[in-house]
N, C-alpha and C. Protein backbone atom coordinates (compact mmCIF):
# COMPACT_ATOMS: atom_id res chain seq x y z
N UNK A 1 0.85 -1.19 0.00
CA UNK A 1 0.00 0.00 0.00
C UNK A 1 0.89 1.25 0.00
N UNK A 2 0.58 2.15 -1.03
CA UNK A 2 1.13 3.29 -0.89
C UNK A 2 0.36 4.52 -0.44
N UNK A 3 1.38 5.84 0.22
CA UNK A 3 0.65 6.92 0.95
C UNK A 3 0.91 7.82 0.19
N UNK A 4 0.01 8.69 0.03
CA UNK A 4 0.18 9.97 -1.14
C UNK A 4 -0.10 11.51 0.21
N UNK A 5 0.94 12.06 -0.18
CA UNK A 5 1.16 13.32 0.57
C UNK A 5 1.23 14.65 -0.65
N UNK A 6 1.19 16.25 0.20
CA UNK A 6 1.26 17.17 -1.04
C UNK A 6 1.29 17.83 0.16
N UNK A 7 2.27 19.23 -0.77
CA UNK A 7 2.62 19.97 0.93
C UNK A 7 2.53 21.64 -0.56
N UNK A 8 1.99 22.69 -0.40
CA UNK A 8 2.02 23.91 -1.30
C UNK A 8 1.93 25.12 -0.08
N UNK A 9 2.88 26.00 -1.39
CA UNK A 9 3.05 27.72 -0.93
C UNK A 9 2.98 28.17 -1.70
N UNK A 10 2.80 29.39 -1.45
CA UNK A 10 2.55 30.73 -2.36
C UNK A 10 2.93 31.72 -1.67
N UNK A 11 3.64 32.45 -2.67
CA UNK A 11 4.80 33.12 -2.37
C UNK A 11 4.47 34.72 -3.42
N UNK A 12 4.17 35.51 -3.18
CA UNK A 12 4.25 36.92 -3.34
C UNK A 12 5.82 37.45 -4.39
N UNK A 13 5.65 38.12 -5.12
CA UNK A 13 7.13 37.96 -6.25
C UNK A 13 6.68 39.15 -6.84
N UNK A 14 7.43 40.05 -6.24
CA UNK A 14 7.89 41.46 -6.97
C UNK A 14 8.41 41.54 -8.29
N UNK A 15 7.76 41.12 -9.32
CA UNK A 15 8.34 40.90 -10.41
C UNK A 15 6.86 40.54 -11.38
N UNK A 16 7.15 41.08 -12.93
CA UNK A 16 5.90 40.15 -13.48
C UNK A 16 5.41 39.27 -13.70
N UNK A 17 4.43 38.38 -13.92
CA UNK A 17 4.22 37.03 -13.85
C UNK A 17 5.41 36.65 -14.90
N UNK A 18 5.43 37.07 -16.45
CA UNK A 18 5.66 36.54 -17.64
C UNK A 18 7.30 36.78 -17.08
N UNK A 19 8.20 37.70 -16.54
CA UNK A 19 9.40 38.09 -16.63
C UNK A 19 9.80 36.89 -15.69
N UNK A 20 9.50 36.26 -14.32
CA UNK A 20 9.49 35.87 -13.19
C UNK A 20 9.48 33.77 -14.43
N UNK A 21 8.87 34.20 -15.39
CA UNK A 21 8.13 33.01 -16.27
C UNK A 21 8.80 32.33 -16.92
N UNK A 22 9.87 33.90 -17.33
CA UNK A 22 11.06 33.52 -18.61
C UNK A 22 12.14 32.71 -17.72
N UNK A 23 12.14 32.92 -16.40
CA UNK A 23 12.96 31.97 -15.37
C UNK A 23 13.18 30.78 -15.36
N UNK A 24 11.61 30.25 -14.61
CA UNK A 24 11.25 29.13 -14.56
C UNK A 24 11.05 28.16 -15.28
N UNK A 25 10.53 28.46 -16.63
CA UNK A 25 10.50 27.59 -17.73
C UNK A 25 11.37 27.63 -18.41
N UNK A 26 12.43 27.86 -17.84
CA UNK A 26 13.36 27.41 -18.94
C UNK A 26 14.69 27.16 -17.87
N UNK A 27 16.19 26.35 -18.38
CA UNK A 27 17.10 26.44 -17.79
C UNK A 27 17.93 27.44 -16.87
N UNK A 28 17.36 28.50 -17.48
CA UNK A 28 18.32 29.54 -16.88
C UNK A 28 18.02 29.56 -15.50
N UNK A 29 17.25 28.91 -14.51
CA UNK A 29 16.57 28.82 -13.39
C UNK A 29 18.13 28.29 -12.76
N UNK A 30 18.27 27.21 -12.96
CA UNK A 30 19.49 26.63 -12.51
C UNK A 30 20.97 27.49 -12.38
N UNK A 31 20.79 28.48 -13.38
CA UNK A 31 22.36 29.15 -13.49
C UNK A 31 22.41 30.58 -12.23
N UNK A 32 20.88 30.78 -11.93
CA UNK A 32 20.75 31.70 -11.07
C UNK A 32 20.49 31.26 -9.19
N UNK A 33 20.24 29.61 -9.14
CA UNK A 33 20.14 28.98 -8.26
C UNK A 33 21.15 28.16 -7.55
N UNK A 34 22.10 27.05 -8.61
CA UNK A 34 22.28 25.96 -8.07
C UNK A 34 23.72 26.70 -8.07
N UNK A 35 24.40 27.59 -8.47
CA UNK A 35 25.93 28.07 -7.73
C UNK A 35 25.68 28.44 -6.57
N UNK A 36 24.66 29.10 -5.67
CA UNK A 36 24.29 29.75 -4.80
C UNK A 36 24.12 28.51 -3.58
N UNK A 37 23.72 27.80 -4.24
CA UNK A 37 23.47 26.70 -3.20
C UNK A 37 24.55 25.65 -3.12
N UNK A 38 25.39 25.42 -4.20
CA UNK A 38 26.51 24.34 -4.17
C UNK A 38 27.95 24.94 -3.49
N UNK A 39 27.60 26.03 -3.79
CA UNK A 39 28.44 26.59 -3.06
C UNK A 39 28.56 26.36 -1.12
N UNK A 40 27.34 26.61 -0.93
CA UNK A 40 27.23 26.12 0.56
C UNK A 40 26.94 25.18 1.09
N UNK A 41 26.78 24.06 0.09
CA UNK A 41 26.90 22.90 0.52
C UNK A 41 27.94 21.64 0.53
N UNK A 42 28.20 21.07 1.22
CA UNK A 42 29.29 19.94 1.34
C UNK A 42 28.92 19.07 0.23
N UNK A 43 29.87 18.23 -1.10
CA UNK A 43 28.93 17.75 -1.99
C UNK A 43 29.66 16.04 -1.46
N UNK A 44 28.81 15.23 -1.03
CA UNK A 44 29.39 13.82 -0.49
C UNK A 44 29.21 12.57 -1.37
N UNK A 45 29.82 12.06 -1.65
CA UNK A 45 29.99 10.95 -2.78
C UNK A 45 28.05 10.15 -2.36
N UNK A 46 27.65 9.71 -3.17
CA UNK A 46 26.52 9.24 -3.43
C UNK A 46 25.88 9.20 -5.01
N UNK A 47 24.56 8.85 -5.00
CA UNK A 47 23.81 8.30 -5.80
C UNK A 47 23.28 9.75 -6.34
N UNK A 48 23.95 9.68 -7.57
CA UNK A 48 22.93 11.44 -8.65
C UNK A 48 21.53 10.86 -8.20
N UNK A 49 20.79 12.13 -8.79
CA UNK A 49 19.45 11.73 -9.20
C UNK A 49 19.23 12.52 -10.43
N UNK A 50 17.97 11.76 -11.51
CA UNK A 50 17.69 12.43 -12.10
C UNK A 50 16.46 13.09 -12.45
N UNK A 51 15.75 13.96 -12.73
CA UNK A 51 14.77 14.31 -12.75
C UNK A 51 13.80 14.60 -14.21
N UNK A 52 12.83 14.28 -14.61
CA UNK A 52 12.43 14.46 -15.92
C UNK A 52 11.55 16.03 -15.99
N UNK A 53 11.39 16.10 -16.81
CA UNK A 53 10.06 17.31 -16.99
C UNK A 53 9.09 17.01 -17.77
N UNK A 54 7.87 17.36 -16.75
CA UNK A 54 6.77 16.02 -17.20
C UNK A 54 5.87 16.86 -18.08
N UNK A 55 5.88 18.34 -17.73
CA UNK A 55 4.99 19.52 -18.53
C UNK A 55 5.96 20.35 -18.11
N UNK A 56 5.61 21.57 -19.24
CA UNK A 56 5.83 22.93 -19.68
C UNK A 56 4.86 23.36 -20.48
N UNK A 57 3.92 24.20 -19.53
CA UNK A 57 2.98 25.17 -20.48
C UNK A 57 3.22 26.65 -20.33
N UNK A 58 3.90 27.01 -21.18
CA UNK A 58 4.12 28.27 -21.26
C UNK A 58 2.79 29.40 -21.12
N UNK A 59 1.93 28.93 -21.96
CA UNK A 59 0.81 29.77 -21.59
C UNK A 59 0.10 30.04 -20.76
N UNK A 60 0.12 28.88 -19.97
CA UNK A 60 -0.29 28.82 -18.38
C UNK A 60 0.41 29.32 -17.04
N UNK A 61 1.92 29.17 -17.74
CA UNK A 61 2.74 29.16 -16.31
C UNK A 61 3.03 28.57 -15.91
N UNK A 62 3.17 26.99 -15.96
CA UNK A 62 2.69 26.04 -15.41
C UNK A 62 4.28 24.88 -15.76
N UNK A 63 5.07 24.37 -14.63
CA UNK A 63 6.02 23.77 -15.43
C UNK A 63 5.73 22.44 -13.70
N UNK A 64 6.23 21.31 -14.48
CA UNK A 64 6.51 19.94 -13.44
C UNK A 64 7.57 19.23 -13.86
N UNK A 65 8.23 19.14 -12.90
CA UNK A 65 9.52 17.97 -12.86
C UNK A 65 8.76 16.45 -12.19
N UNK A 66 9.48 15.49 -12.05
CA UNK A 66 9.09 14.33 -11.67
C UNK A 66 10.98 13.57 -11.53
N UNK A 67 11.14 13.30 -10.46
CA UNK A 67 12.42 12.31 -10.22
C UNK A 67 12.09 11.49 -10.72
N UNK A 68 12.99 10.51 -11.22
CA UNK A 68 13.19 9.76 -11.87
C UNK A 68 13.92 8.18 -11.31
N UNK A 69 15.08 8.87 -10.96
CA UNK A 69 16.16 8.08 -10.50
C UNK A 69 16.91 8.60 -9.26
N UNK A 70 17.00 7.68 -8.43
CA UNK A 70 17.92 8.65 -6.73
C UNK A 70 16.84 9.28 -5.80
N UNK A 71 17.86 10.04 -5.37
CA UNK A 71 17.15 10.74 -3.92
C UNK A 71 15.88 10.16 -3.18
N UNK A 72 14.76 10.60 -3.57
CA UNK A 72 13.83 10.78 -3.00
C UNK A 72 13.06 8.84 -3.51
N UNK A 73 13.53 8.52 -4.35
CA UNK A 73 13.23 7.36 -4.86
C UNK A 73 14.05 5.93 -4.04
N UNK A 74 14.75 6.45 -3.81
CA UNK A 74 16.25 5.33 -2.95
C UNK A 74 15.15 5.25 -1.29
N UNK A 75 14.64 6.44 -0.77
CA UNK A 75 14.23 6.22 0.19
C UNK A 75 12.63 5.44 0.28
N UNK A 76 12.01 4.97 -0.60
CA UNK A 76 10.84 4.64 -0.75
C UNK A 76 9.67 5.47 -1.18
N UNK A 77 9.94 6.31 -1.86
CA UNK A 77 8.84 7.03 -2.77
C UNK A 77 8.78 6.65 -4.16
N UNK A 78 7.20 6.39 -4.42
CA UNK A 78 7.47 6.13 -5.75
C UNK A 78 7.17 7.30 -7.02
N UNK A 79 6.68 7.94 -6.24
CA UNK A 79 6.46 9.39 -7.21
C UNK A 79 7.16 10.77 -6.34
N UNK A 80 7.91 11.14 -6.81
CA UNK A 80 7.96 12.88 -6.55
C UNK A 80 8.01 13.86 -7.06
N UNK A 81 7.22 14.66 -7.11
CA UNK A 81 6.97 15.84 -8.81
C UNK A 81 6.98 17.06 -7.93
N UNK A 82 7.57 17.82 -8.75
CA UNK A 82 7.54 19.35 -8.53
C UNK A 82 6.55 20.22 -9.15
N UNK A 83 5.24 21.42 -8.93
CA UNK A 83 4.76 22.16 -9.59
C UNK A 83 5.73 23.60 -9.69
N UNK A 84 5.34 24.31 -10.38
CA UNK A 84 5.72 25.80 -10.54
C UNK A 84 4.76 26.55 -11.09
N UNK A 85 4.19 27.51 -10.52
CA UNK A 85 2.64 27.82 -11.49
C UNK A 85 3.36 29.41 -10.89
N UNK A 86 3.15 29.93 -11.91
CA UNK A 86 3.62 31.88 -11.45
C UNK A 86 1.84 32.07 -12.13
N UNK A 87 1.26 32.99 -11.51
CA UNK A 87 -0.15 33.77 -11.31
C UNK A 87 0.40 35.03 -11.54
N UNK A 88 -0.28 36.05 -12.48
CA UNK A 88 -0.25 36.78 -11.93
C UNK A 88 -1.44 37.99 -11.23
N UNK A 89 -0.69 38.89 -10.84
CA UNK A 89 -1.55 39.54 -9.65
C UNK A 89 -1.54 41.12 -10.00
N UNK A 90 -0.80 41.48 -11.47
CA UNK A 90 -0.77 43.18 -11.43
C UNK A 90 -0.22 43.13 -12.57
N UNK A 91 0.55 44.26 -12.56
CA UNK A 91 1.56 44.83 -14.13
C UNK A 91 2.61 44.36 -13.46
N UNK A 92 2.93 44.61 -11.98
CA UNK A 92 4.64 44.20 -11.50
C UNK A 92 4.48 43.13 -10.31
N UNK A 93 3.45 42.35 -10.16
CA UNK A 93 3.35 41.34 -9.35
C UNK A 93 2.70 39.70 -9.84
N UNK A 94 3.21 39.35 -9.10
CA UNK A 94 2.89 37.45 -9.37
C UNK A 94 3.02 36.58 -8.36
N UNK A 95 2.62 35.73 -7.99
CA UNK A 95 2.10 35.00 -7.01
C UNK A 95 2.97 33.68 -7.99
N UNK A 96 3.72 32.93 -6.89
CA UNK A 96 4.64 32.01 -7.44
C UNK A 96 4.14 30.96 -6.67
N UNK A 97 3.24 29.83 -6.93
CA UNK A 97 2.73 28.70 -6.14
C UNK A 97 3.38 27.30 -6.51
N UNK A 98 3.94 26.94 -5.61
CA UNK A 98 5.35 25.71 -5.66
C UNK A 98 3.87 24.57 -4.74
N UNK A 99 3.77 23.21 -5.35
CA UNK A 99 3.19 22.26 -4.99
C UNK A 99 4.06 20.75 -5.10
N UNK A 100 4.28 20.28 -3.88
CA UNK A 100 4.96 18.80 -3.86
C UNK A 100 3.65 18.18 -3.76
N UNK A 101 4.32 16.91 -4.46
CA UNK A 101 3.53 15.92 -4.50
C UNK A 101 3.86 14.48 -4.63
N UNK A 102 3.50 13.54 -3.38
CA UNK A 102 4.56 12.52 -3.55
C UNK A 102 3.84 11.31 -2.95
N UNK A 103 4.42 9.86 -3.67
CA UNK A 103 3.53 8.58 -2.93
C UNK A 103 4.66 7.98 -2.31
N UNK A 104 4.73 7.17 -0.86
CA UNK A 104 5.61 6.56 -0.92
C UNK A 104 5.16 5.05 -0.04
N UNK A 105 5.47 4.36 -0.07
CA UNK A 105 5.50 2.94 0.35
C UNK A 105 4.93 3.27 1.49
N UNK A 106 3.96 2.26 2.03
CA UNK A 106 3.70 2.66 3.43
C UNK A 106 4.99 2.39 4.52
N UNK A 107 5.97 1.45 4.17
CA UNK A 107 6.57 0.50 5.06
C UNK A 107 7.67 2.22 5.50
N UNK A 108 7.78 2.96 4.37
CA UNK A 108 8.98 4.25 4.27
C UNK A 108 7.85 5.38 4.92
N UNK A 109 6.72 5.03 5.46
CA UNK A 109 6.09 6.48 5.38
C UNK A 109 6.90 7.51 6.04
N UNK A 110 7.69 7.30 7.50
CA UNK A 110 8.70 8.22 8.15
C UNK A 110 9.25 9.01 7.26
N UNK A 111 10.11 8.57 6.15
CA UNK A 111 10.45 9.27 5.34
C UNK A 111 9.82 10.93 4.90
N UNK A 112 8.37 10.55 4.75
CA UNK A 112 7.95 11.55 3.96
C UNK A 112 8.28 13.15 4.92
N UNK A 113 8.43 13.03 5.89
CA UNK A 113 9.14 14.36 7.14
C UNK A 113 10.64 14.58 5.99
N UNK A 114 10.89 14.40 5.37
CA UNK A 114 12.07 14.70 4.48
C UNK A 114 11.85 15.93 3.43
N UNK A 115 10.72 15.61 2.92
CA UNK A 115 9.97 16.47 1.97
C UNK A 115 10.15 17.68 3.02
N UNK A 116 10.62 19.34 1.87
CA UNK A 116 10.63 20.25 2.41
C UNK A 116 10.51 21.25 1.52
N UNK A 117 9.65 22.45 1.60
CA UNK A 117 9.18 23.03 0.45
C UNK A 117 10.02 24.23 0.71
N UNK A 118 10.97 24.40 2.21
CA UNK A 118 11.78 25.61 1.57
C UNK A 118 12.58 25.97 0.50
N UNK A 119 13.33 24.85 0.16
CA UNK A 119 14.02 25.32 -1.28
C UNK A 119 13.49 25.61 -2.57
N UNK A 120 12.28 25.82 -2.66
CA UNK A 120 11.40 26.26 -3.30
C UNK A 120 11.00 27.65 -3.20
N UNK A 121 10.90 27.90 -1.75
CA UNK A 121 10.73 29.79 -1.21
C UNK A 121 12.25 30.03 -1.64
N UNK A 122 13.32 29.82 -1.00
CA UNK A 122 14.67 30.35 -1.37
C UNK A 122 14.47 30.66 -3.01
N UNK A 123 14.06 29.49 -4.17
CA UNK A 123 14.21 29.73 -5.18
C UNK A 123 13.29 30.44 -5.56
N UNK A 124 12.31 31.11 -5.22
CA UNK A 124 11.34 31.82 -5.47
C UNK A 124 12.20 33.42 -5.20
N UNK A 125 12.55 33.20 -3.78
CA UNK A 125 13.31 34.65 -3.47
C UNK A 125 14.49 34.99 -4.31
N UNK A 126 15.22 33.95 -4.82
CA UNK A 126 16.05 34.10 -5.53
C UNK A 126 15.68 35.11 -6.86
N UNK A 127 14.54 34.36 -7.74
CA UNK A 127 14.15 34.75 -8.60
C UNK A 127 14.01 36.33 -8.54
N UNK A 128 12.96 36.74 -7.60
CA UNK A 128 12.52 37.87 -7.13
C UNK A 128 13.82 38.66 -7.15
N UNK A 129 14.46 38.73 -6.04
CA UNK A 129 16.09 39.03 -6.34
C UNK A 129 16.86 39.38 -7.62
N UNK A 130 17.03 38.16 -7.88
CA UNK A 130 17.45 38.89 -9.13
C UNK A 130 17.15 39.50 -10.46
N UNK A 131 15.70 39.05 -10.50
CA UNK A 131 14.86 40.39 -11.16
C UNK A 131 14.84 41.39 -10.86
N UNK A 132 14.64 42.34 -9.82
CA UNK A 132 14.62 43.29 -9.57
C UNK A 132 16.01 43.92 -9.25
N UNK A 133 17.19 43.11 -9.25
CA UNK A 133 18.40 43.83 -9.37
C UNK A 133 18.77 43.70 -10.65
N UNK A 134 18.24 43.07 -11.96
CA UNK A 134 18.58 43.34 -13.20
C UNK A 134 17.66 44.38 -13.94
N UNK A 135 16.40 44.50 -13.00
CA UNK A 135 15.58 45.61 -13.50
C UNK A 135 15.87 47.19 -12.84
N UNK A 136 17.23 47.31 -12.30
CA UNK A 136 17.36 48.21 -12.09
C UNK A 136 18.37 48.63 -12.67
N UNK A 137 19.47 47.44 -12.61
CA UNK A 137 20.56 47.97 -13.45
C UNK A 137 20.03 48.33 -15.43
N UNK A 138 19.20 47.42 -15.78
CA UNK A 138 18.41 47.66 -16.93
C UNK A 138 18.08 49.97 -16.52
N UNK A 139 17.12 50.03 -15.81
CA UNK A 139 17.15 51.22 -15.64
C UNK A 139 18.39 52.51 -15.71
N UNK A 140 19.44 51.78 -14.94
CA UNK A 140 20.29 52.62 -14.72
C UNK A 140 21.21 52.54 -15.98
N UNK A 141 21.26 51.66 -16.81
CA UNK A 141 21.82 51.48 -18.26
C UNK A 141 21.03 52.71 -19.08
N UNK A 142 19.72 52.18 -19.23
CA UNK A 142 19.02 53.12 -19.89
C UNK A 142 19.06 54.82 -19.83
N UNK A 143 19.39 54.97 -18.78
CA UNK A 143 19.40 56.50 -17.98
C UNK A 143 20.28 56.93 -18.58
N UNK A 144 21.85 55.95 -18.41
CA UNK A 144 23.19 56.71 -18.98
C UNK A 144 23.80 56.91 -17.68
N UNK A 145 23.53 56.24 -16.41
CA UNK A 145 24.27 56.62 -15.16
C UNK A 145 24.97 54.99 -14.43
């Protein structure tokens, strides 16, 4: 028997839905995230994982990963998918809603206390971040200062 869990936030993002959009759906997410974080982390010999991408709807907003291989799978889950849905909420705001979603063996249920949706806010803040420090230097280019 397996147990199905789902843990979601929403997160407020000073930035436009579509600009906040060009992020997420696409790679460049990683080049603005994972130095930031590998950097502070110890990296210890083990098992990669890999992760697929199960959708990308651009028109929606709407992007899902799904592991594949490793991590979260080694411990007794048999599904773990990531949502990313950016909303938006104005001309310069968007609502960034991150949803886990995961089954895992009953015998592993302990496990599922592993699942943690902060690195999802970090990467949300990240985003936010550095939009609005490229939308200023964008400004201050433009100005001539």
């Amino acid at each position: 028997m397996k147990t199905f869990g789902s843990v979601t936030t929403e997160m407020k993002v000073h930035a436009p839905a579509r600009k906040a959009w060009e992020l997420y759906g696409t790679v460049d997410l990683t080049k603005i995230t994972v130095p930031k974080y590998l950097a502070a982390v110890d990296i210890v010999e083990g098992v990669p994982y890999y992760e697929k991408f199960t959708k990308v709807d651009n028109k929606n907003m709407v992007k899902e990963t799904e592991i594949t291989q490793g991590a979260f799978l080694d411990l007794g889950f048999t599904l773990y998918r990531i949502r990313f849905e950016n909303i938006s909420t104005g001309k310069h705001t968007c609502i960034t809603r991150t949803t886990i979603e995961w089954d895992i063996k009953e015998e592993f249920v302990a496990n599922s206390s592993r699942v943690s949706i902060l690195p999802s806010i970090n990467i949300a803040k990240d985003i936010e971040a550095y939009l609005l420090a490229n939308e200023k230097k964008e400004k201050k280019d433009h100005n001539g200062h």
